[in-house]
N, C-alpha and C. Protein backbone atom coordinates (compact mmCIF):
# COMPACT_ATOMS: atom_id res chain seq x y z
N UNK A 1 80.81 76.60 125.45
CA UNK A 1 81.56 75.65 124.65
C UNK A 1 82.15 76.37 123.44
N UNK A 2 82.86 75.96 123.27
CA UNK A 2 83.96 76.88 121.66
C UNK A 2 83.35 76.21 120.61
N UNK A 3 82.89 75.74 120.10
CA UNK A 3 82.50 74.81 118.84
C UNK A 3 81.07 76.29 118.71
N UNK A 4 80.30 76.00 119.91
CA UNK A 4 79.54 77.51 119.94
C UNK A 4 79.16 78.88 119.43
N UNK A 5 80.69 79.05 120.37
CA UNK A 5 81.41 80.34 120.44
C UNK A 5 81.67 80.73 119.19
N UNK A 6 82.35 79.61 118.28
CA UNK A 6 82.72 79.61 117.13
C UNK A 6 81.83 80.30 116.09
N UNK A 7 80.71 79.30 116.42
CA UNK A 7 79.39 79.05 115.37
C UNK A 7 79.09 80.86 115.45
N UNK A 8 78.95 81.07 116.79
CA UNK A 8 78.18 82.22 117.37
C UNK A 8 78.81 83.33 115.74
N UNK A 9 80.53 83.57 116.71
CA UNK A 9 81.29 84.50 115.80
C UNK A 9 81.23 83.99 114.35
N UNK A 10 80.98 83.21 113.67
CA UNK A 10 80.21 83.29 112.54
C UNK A 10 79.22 83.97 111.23
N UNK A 11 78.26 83.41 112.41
CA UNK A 11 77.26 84.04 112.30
C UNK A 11 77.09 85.71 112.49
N UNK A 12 77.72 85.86 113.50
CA UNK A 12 77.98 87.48 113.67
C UNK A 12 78.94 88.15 112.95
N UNK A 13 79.49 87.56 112.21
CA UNK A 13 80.68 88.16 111.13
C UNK A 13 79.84 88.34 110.21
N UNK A 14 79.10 87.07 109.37
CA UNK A 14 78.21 87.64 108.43
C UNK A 14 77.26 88.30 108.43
N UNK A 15 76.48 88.19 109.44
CA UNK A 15 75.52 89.63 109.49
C UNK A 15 75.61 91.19 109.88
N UNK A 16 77.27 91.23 110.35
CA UNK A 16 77.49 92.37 110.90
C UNK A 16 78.65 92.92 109.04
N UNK A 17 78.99 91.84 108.51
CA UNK A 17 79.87 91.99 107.03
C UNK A 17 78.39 92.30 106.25
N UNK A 18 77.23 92.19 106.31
CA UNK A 18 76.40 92.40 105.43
C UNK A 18 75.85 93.60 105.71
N UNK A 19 75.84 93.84 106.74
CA UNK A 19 75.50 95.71 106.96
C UNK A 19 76.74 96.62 106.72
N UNK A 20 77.97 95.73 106.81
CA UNK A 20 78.93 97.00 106.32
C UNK A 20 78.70 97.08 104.37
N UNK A 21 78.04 95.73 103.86
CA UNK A 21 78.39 95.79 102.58
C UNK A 21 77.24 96.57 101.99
N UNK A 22 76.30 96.92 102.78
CA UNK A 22 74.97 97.40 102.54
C UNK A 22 75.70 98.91 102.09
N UNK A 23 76.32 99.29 103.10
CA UNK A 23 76.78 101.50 102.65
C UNK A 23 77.21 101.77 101.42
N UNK A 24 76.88 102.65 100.97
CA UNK A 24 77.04 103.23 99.41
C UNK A 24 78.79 103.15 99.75
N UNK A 25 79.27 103.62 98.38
CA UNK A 25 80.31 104.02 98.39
C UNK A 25 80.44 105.59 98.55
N UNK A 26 79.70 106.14 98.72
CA UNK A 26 79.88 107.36 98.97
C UNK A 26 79.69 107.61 100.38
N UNK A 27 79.42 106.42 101.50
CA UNK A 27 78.87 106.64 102.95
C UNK A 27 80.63 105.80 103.18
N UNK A 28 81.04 105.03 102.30
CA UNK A 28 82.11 104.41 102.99
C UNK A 28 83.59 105.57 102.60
N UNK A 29 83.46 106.21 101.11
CA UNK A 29 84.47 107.22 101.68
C UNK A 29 84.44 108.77 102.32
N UNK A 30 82.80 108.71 102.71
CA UNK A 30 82.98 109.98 103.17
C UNK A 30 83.61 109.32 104.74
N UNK A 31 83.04 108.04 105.38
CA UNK A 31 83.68 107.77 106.33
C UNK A 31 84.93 107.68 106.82
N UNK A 32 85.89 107.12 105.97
CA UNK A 32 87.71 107.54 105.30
C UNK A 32 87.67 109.08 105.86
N UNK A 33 87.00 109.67 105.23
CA UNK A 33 87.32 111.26 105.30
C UNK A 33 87.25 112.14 106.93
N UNK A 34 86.00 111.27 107.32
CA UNK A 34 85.63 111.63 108.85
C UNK A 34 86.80 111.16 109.71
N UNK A 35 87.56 110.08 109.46
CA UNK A 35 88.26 109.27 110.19
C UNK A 35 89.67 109.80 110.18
N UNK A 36 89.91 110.32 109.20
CA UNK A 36 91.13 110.81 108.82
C UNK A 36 91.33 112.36 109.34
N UNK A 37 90.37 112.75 110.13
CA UNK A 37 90.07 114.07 110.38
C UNK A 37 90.26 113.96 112.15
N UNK A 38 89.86 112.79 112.42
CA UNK A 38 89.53 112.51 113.89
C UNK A 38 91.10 112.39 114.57
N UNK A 39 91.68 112.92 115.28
CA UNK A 39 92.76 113.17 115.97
C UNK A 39 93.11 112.11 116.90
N UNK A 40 93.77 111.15 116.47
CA UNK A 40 94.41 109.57 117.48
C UNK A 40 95.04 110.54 119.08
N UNK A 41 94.12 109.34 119.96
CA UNK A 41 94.63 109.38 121.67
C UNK A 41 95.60 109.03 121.98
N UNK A 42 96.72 109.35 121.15
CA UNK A 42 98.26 109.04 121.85
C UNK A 42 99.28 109.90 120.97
N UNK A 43 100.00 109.96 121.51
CA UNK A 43 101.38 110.82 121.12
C UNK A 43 101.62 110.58 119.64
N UNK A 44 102.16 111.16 118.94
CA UNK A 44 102.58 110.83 117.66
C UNK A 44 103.99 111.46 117.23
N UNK A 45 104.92 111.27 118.01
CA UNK A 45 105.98 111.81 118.06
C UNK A 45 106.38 111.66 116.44
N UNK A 46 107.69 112.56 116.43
CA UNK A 46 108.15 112.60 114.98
C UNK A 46 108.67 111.22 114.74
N UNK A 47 108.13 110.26 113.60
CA UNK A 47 109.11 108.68 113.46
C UNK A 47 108.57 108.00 113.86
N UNK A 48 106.85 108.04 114.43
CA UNK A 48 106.79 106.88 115.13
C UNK A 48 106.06 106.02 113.94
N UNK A 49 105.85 104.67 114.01
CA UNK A 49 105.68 103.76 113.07
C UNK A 49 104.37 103.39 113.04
N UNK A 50 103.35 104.11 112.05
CA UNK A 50 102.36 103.44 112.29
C UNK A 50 101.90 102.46 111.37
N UNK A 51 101.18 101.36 111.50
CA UNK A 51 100.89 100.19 110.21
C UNK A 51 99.58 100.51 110.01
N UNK A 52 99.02 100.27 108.83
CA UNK A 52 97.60 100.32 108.68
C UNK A 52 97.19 99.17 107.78
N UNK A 53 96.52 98.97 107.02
CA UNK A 53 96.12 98.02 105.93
C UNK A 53 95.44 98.63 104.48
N UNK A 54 95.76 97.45 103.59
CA UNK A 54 94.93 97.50 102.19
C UNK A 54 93.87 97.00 102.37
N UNK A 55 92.72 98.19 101.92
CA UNK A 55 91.69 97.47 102.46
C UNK A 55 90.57 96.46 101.37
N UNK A 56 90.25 96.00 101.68
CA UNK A 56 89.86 94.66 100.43
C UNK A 56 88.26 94.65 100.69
N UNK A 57 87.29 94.51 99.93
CA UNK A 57 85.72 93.91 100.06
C UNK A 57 85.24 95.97 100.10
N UNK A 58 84.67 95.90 101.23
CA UNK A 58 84.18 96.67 101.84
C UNK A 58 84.80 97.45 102.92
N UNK A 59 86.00 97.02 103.53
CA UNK A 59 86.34 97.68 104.34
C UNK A 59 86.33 99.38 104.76
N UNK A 60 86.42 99.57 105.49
CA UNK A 60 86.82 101.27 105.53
C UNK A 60 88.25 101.61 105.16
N UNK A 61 88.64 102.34 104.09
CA UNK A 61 89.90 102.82 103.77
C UNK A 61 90.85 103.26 104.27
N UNK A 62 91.84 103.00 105.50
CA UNK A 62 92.71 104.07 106.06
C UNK A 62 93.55 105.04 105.35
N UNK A 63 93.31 104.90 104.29
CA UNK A 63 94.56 105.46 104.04
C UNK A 63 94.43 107.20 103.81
N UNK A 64 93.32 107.35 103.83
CA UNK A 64 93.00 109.16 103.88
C UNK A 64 93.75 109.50 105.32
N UNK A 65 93.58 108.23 106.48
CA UNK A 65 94.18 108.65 107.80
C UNK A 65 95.32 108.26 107.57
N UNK A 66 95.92 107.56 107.13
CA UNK A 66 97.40 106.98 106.75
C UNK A 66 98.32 108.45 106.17
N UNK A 67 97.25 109.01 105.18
CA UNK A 67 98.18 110.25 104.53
C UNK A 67 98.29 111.68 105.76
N UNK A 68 96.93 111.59 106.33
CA UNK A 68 97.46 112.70 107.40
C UNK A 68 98.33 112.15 108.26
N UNK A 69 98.38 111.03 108.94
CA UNK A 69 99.58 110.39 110.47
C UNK A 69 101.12 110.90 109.51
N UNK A 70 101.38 110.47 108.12
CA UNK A 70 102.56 110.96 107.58
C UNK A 70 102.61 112.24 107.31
N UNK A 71 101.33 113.20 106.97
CA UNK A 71 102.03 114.40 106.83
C UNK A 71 102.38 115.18 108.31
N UNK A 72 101.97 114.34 109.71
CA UNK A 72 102.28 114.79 110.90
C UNK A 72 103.81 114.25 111.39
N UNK A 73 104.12 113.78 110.23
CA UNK A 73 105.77 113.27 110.23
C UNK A 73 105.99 111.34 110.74
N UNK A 74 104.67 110.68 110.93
CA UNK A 74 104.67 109.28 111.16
C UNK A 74 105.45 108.39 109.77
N UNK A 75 106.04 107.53 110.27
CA UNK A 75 106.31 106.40 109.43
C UNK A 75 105.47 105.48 109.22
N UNK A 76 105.16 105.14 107.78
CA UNK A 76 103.76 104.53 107.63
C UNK A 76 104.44 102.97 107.47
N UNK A 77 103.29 101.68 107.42
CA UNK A 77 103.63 100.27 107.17
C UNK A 77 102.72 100.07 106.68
N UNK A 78 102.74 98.99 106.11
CA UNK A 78 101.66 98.05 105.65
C UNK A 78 102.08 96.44 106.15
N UNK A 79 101.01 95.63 106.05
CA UNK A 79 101.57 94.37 106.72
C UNK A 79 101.59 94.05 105.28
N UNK A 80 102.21 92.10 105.30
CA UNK A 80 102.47 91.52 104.86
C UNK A 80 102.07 90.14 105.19
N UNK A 81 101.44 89.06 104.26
CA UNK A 81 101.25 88.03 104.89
C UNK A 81 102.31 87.04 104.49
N UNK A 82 103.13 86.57 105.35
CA UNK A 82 104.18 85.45 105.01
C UNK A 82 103.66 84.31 104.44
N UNK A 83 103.11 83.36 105.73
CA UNK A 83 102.55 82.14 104.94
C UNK A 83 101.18 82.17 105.93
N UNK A 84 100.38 81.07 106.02
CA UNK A 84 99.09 80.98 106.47
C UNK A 84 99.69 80.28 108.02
N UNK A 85 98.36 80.85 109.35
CA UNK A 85 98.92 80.17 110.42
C UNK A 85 99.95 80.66 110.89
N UNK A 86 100.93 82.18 110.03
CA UNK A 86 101.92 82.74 110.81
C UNK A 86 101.71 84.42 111.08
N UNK A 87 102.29 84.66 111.62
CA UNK A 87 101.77 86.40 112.22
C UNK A 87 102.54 87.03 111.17
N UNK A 88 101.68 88.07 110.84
CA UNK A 88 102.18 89.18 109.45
C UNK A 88 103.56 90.19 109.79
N UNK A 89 103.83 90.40 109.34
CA UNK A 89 105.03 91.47 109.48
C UNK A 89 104.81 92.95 108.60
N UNK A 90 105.11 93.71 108.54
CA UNK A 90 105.21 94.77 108.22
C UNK A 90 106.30 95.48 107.80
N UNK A 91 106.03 96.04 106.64
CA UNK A 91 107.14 97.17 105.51
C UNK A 91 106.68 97.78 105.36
N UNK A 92 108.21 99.33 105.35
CA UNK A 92 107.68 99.99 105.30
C UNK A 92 107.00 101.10 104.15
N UNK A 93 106.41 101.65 104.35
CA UNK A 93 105.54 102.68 103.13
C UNK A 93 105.61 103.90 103.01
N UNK A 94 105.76 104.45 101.90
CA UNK A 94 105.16 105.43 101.65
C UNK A 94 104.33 106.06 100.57
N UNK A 95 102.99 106.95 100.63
CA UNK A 95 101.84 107.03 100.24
C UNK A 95 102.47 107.06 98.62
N UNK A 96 103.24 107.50 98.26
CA UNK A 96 103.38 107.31 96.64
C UNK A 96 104.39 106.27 95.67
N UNK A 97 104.62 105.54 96.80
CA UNK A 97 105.08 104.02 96.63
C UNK A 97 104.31 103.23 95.96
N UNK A 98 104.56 102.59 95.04
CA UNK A 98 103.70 101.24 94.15
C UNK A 98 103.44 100.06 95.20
N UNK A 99 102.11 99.70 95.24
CA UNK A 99 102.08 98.25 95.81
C UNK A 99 101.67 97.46 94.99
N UNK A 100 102.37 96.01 95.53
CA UNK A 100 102.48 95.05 94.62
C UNK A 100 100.85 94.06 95.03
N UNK A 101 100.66 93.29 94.44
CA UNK A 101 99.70 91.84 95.18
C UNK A 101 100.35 90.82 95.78
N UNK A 102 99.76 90.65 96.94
CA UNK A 102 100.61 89.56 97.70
C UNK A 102 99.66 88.37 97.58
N UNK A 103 99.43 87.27 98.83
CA UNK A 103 98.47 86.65 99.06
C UNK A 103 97.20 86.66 99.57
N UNK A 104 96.37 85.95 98.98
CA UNK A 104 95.19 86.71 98.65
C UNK A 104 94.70 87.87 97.68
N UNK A 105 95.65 88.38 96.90
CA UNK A 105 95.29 89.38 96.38
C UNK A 105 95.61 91.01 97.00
N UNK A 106 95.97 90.80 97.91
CA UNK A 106 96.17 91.71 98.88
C UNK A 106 97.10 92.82 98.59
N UNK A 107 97.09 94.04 98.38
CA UNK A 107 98.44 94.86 98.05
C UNK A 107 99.21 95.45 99.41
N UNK A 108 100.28 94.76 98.84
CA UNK A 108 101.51 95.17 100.16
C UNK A 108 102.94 96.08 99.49
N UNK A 109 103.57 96.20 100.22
CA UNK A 109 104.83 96.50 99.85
C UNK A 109 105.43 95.92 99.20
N UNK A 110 106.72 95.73 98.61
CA UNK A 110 107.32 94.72 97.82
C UNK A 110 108.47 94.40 98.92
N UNK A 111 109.03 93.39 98.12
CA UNK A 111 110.19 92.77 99.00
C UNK A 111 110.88 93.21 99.40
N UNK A 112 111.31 94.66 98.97
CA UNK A 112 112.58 95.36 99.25
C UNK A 112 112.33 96.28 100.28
N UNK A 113 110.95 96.11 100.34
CA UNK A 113 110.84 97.49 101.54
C UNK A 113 111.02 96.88 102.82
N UNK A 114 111.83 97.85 103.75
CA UNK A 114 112.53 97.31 105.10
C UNK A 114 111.20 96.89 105.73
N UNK A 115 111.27 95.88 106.73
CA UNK A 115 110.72 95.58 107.81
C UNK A 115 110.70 96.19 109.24
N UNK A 116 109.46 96.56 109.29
CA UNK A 116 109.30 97.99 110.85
C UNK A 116 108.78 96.80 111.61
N UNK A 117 108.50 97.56 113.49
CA UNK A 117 108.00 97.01 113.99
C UNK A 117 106.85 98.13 114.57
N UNK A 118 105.92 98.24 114.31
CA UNK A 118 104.98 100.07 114.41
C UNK A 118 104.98 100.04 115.84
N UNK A 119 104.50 101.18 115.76
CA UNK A 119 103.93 101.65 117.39
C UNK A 119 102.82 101.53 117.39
N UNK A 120 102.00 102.01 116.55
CA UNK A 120 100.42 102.06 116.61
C UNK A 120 100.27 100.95 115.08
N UNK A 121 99.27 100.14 115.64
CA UNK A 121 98.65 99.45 114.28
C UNK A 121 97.33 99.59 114.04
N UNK A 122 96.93 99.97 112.78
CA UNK A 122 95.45 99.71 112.89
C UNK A 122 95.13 98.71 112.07
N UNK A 123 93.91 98.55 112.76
CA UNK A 123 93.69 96.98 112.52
C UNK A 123 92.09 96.81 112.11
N UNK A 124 91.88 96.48 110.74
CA UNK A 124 90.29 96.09 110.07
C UNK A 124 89.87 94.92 110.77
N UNK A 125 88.54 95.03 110.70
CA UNK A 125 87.85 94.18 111.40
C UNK A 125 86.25 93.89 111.00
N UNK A 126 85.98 92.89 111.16
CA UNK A 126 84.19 92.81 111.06
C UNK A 126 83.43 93.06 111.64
N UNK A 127 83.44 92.77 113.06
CA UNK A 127 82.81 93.88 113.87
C UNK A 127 83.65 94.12 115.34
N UNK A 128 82.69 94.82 116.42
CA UNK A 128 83.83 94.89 117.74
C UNK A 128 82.45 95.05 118.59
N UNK A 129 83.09 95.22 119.85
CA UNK A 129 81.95 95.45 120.96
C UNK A 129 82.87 96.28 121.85
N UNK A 130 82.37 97.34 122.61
CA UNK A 130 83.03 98.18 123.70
C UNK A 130 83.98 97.82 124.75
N UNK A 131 84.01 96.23 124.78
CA UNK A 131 85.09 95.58 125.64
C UNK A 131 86.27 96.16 124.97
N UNK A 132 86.28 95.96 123.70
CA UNK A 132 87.39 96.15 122.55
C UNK A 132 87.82 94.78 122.36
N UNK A 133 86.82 94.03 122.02
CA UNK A 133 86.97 92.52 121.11
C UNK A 133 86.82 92.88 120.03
N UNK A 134 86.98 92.12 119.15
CA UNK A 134 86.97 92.06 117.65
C UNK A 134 87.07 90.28 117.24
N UNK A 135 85.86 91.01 116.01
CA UNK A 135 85.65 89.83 114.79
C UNK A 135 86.32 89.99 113.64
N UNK A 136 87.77 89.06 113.40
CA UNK A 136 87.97 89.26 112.06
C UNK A 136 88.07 88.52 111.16
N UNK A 137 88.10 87.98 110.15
CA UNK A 137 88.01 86.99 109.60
C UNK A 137 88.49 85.53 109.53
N UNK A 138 88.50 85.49 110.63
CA UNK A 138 88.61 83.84 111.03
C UNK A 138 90.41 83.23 111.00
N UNK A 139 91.10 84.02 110.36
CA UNK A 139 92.21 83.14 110.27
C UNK A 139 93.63 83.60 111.16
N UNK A 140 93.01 84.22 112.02
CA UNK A 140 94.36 84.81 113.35
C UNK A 140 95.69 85.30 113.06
N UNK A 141 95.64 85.97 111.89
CA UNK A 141 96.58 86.64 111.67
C UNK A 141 96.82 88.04 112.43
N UNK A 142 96.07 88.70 112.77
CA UNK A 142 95.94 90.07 113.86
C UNK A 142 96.04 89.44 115.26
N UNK A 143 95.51 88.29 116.04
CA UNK A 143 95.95 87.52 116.97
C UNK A 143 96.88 87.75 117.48
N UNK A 144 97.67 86.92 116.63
CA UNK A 144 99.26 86.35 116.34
C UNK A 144 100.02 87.29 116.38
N UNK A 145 99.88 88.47 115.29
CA UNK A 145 100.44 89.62 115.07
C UNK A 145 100.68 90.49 116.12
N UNK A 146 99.73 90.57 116.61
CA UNK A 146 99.73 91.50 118.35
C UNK A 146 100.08 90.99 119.02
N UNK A 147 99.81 89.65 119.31
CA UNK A 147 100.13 89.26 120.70
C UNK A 147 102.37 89.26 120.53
N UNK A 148 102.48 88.77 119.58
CA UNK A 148 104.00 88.87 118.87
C UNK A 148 104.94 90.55 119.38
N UNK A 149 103.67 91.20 118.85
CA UNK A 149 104.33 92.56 119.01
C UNK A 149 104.21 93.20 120.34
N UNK A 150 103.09 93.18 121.07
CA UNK A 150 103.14 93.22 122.39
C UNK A 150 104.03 92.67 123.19
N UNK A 151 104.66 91.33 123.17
CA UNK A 151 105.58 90.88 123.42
C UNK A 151 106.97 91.92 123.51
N UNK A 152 107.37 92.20 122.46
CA UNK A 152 108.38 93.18 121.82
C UNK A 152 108.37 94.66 122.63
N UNK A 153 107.17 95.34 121.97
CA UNK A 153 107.48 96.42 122.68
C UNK A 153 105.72 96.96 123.36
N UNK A 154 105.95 97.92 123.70
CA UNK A 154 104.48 98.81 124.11
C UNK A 154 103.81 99.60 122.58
N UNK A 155 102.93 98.77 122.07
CA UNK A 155 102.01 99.11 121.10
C UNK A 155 100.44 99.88 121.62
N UNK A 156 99.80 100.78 120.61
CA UNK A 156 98.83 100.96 120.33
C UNK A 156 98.01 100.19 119.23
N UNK A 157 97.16 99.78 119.70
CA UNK A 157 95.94 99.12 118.36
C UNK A 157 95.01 99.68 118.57
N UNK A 158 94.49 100.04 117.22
CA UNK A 158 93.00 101.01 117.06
C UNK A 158 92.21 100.27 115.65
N UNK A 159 91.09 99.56 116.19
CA UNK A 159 90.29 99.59 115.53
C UNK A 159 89.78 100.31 114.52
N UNK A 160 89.79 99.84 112.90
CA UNK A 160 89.41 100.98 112.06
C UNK A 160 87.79 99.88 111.76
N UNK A 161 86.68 101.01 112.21
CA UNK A 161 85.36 100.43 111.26
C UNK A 161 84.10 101.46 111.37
N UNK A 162 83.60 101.05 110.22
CA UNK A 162 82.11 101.89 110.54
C UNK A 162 81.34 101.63 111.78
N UNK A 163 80.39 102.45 112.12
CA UNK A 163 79.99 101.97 113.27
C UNK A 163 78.92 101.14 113.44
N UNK A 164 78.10 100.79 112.28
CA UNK A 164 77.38 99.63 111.76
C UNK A 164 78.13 98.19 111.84
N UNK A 165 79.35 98.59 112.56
CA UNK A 165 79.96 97.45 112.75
C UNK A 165 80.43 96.76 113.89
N UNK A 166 79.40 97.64 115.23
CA UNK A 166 79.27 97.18 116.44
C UNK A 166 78.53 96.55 116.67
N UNK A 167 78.89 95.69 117.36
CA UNK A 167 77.82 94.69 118.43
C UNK A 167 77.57 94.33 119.65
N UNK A 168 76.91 94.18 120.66
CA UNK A 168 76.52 94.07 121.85
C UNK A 168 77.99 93.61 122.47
N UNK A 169 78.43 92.20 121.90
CA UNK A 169 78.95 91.36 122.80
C UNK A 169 79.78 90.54 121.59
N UNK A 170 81.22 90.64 121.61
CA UNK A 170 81.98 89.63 120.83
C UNK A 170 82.24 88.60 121.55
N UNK A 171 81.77 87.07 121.55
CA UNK A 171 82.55 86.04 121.81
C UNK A 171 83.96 85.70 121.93
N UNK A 172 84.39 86.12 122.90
CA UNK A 172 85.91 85.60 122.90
C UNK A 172 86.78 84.60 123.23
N UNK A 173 87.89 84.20 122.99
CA UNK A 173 88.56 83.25 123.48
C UNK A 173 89.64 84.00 124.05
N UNK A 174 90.53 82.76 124.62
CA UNK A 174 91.76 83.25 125.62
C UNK A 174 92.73 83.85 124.53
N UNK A 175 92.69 83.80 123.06
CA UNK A 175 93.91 84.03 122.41
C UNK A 175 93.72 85.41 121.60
N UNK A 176 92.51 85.87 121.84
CA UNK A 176 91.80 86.99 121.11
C UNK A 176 92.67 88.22 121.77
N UNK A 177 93.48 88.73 120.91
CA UNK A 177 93.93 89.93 121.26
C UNK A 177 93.23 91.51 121.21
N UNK A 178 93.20 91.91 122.61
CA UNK A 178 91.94 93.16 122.52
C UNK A 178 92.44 94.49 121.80
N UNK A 179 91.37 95.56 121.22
CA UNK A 179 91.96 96.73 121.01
C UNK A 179 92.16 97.51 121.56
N UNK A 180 92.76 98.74 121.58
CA UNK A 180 93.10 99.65 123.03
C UNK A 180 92.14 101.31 122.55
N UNK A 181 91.83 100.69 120.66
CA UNK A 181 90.69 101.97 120.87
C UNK A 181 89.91 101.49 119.29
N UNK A 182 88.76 102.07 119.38
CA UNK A 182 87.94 101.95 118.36
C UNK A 182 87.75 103.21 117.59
N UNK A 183 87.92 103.28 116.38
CA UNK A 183 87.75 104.79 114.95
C UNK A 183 86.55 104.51 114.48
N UNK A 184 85.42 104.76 114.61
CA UNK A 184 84.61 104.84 113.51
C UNK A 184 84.12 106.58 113.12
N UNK A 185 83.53 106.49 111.79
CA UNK A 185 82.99 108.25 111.28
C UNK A 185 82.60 108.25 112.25
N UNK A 186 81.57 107.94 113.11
CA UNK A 186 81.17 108.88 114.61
C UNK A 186 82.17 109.32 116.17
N UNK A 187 82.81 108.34 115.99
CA UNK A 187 83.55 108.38 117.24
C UNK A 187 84.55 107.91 117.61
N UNK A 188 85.01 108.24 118.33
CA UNK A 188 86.37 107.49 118.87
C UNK A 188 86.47 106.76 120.06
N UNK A 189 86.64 105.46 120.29
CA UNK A 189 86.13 104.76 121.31
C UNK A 189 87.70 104.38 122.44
N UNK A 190 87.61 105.20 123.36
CA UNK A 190 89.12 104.45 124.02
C UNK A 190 88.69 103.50 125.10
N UNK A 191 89.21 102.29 125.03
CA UNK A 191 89.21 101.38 125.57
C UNK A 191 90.04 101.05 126.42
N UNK A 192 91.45 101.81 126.55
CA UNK A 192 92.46 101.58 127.74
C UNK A 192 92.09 101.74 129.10
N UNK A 193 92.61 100.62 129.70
CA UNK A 193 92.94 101.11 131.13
C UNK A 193 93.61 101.91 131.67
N UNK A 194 92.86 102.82 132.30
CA UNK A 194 94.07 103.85 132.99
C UNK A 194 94.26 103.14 134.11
């Protein structure tokens, strides 16, 4: 039953958000550092667009990996949240660009920066399981966002998280868009079908 399912992913957001909030800050950016070191399973041709995020609470930081994908010649993004209930979009960045606060508090690009559509997105999360489900905070903006862009063209999504942030088994629904690989400091998890 989804009312369940719901409850379930809940519950597993907060106890799997309370072990990420447990790591020092010195375990969460040496993790940045490990991650940013770890070499992405797909092409990275010169230009290709990758999005990452500001990361807010506890998250893991991309952006130590954000600064190497650009010094390998990638075009960086950041999303953007329009309004609530709609899929984010993305502008584009670069590492010594000012970001502004959007909604929520969130730092994005400003208005003027063009709108990309990436190749690879990475995407924060609360926790995941080896299917390549993901828990994220409840309001389907990464959903929406992927399933939108998948539509469009042939994307990569990679999970950015510690690995205290796995779990057996994510509850899913039909609208849950999967990842095609998981980053944490230990490992790199590919999840594609060959």
């Amino acid at each position: 039953m989804q009312v369940d399912s719901t409850q379930l992913k809940n519950e597993l957001r907060r106890t799997v958000l309370a072990r990420r909030d447990a790591l020092s800050a010195e375990q969460r950016s040496h993790g940045a550092q490990l991650i940013a070191a770890t070499p992405l399973p797909v092409e990275l041709p010169h230009g290709v667009i990758v999005a990452g995020y500001s990361p807010i609470n506890s998250e893991l930081d991309p952006f130590p990996l954000m600064d190497a994908l650009a010094g390998k010649g990638a075009v960086l993004a950041l999303p953007v949240v329009i309004a609530r209930d709609h899929a984010l979009i993305f502008r584009a960045w670069e590492p010594n660009e000012r970001l502004v606060r959007g909604q929520y508090g969130i730092f994005q690009p400003s208005s003027d920066a063009p709108e990309v559509d990436p190749d690879i997105v990475l995407v924060p999360l609360a926790a995941f399981d080896r299917v390549g489900h993901r828990i994220g905070y409840g309001r389907g903006y990464y959903d929406r966002t992927l399933q939108n862009l998948r539509a469009l063209k042939k994307i990569t999504v990679i999970g950015v998280a510690f690995a205290v942030q796995e779990i057996d088994v994510v509850p899913a629904f039909s609208h849950d868009e999967q990842l095609d690989c998981v980053l944490t400091e230990h490992e790199l998890i590919d999840l594609r079908r060959l």
